[in-house]
Protein backbone atom coordinates (compact mmCIF):
# COMPACT_ATOMS: atom_id res chain seq x y z
CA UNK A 1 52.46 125.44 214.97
CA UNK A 2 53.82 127.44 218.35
CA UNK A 3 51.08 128.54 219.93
CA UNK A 4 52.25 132.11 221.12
CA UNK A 5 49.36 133.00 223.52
CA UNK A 6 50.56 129.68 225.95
CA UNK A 7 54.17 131.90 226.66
CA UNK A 8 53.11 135.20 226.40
CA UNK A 9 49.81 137.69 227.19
CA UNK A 10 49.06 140.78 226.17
CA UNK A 11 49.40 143.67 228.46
CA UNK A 12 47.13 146.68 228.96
CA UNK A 13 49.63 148.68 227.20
CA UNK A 14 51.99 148.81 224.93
CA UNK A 15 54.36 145.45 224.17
CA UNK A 16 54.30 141.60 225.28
CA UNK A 17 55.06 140.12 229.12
CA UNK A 18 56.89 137.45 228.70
CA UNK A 19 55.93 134.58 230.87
CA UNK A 20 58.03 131.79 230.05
CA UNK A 21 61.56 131.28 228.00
CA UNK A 22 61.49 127.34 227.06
CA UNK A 23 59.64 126.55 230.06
CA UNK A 24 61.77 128.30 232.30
CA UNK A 25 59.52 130.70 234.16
CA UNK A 26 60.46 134.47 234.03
CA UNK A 27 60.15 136.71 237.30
CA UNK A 28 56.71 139.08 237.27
CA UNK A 29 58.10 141.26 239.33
CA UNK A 30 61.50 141.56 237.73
CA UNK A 31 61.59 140.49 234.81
CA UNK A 32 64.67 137.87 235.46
CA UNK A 33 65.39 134.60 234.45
CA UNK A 34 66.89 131.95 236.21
CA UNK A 35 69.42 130.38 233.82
CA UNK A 36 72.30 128.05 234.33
CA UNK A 37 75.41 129.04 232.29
CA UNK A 38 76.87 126.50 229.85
CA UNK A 39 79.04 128.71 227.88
CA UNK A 40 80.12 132.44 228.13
CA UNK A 41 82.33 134.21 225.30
CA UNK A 42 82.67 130.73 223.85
CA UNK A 43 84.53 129.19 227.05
CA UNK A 44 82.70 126.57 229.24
CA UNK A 45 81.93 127.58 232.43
CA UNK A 46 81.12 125.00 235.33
CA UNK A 47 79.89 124.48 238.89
CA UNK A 48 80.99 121.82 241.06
CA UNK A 49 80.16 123.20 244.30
CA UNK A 50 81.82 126.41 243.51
CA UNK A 51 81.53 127.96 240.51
CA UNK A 52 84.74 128.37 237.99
CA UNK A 53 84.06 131.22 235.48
CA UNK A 54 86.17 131.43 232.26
CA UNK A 55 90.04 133.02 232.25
CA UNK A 56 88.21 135.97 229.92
CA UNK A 57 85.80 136.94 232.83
CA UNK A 58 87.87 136.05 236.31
CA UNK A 59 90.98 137.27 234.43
CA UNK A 60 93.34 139.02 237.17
CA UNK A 61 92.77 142.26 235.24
CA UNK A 62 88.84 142.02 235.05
CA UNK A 63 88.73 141.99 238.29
CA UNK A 64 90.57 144.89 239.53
CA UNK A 65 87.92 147.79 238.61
CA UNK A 66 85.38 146.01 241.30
CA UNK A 67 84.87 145.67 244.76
CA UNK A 68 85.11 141.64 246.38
CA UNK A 69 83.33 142.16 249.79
CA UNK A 70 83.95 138.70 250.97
CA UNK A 71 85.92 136.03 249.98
CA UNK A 72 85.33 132.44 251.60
CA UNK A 73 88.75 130.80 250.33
CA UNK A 74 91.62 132.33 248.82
CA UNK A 75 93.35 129.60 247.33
CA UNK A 76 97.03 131.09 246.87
CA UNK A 77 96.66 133.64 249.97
CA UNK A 78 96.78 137.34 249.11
CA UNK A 79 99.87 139.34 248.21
CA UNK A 80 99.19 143.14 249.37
CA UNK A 81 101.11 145.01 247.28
CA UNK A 82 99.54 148.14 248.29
CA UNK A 83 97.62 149.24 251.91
CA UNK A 84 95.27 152.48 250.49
CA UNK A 85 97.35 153.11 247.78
CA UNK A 86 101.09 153.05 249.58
CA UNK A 87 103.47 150.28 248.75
CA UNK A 88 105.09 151.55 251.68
CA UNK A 89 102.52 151.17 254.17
CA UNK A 90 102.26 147.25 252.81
CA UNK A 91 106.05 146.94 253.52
CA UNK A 92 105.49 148.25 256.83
CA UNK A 93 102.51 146.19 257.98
CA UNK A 94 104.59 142.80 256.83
CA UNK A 95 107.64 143.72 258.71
CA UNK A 96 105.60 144.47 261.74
CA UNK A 97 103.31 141.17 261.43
CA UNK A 98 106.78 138.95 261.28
CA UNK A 99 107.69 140.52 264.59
CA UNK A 100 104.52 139.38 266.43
CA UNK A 101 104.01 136.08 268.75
CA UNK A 102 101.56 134.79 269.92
CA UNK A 103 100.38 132.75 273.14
CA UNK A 104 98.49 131.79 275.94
CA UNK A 105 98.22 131.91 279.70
CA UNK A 106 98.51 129.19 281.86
CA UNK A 107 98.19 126.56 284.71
CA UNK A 108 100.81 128.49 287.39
CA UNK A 109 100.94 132.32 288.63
CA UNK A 110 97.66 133.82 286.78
CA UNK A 111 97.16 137.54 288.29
CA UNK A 112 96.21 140.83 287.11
CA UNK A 113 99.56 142.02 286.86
CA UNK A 114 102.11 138.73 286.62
CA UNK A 115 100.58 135.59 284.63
CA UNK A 116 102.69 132.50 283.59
CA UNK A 117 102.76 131.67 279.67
CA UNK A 118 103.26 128.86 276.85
CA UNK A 119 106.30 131.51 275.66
CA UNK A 120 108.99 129.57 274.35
CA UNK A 121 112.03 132.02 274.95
CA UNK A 122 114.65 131.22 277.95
CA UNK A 123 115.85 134.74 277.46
CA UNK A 124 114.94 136.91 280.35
CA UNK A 125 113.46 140.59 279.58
CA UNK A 126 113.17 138.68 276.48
CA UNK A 127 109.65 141.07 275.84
CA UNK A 128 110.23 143.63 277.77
CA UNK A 129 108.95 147.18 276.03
CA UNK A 130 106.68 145.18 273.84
CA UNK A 131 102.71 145.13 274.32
CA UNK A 132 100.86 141.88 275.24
CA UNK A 133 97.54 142.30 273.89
CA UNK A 134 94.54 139.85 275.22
CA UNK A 135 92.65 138.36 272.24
CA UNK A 136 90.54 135.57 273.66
CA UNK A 137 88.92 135.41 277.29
CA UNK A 138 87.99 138.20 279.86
CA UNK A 139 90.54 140.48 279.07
CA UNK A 140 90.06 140.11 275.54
CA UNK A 141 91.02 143.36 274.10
CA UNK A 142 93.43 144.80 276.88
CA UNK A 143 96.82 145.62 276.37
CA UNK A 144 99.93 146.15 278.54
CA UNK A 145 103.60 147.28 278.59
CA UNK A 146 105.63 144.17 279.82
CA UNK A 147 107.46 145.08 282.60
CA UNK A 148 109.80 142.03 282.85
CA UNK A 149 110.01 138.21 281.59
CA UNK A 150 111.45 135.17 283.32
CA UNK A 151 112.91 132.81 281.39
CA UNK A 152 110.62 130.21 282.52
CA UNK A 153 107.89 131.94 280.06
CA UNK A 154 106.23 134.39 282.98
CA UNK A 155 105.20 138.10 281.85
CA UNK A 156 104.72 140.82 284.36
CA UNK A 157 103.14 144.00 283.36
CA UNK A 158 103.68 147.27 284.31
CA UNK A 159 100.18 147.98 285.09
CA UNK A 160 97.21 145.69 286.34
CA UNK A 161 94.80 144.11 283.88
CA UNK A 162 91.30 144.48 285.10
CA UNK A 163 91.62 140.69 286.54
CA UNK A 164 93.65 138.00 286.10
CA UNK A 165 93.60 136.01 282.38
CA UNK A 166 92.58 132.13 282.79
CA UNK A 167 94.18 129.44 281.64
CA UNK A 168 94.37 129.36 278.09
CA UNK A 169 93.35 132.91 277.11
CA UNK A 170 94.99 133.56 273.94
CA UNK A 171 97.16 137.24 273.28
CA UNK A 172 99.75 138.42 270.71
CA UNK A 173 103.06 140.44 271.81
CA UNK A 174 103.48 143.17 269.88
């Protein structure tokens, strides 16, 4: 015969506390149980290291109503279709993103204002107009109109960074 008492006590009030589910101990504070999921809506659902929930549940349409704050690997990338709504302002942001480069400073002329490059182009003014934006290093975060470009890959800006970049500090061109 199950012996009830050895799973569940009476409270001071009204009702049962459940203590245990088949040995499986159930929170006291919160009244939770730690389960591992076999099946859900009849489809198996598994964990090898991540965990793969069923097409009915991770379904590209159940998704949608909620909010992912983080996501650790995106397998197929992501495909913006809309930026706050505007298919436009999606369009936008990809055309911009294409026109970007990125590089670094180095070993040769590193000042504040004229700073030798990895830049591949043998055009000269190649850049000029554009912004070269710091992104790794001291300057990290400073931006400047470039002023002229040799076409041995050196940038000069129309104003002084705050100090020279080192070699290797990474930037994008915008």
């Amino acid at each position: 015969m199950y012996d009830l008492t050895t799973h569940c006590r009476q409270n001071s009030g009204p009702g049962i506390e459940v203590v245990d589910i088949a040995g499986t101990a159930v929170s006291s504070t919160s009244a939770q149980l730690g389960v591992n999921v076999v099946q859900v809506n009849g489809q198996t659902a598994s964990a090898a290291g991540t965990v793969t929930f069923p097409g009915t549940i991770a379904s590209t349409t159940n998704i949608t109503a909620g909010t992912i704050t983080t996501a650790t690997n995106v397998t197929n990338g992501v495909n913006a279709t809309a930026i706050n709504g505007s298919a436009t302002a999606a369009a936008n942001l990809a055309v911009s993103a294409a026109t970007m480069l990125t590089g670094k400073a180095v070993t040769g002329t590193l000042s504040s204002t004229v700073f030798t490059t990895n830049l591949a182009s043998t055009t000269t003014n190649a850049y000029v107009g554009r912004i070269v934006l710091f992104t790794s290093g001291a300057l990290i975060d400073e931006a400047q109109t470039i002023k002229a470009y040799s076409n041995t890959g050196q940038i000069t800006v129309a104003s002084g960074f705050t100090t020279a970049p080192s070699n290797n500090d990474a930037f994008i061109i915008v």
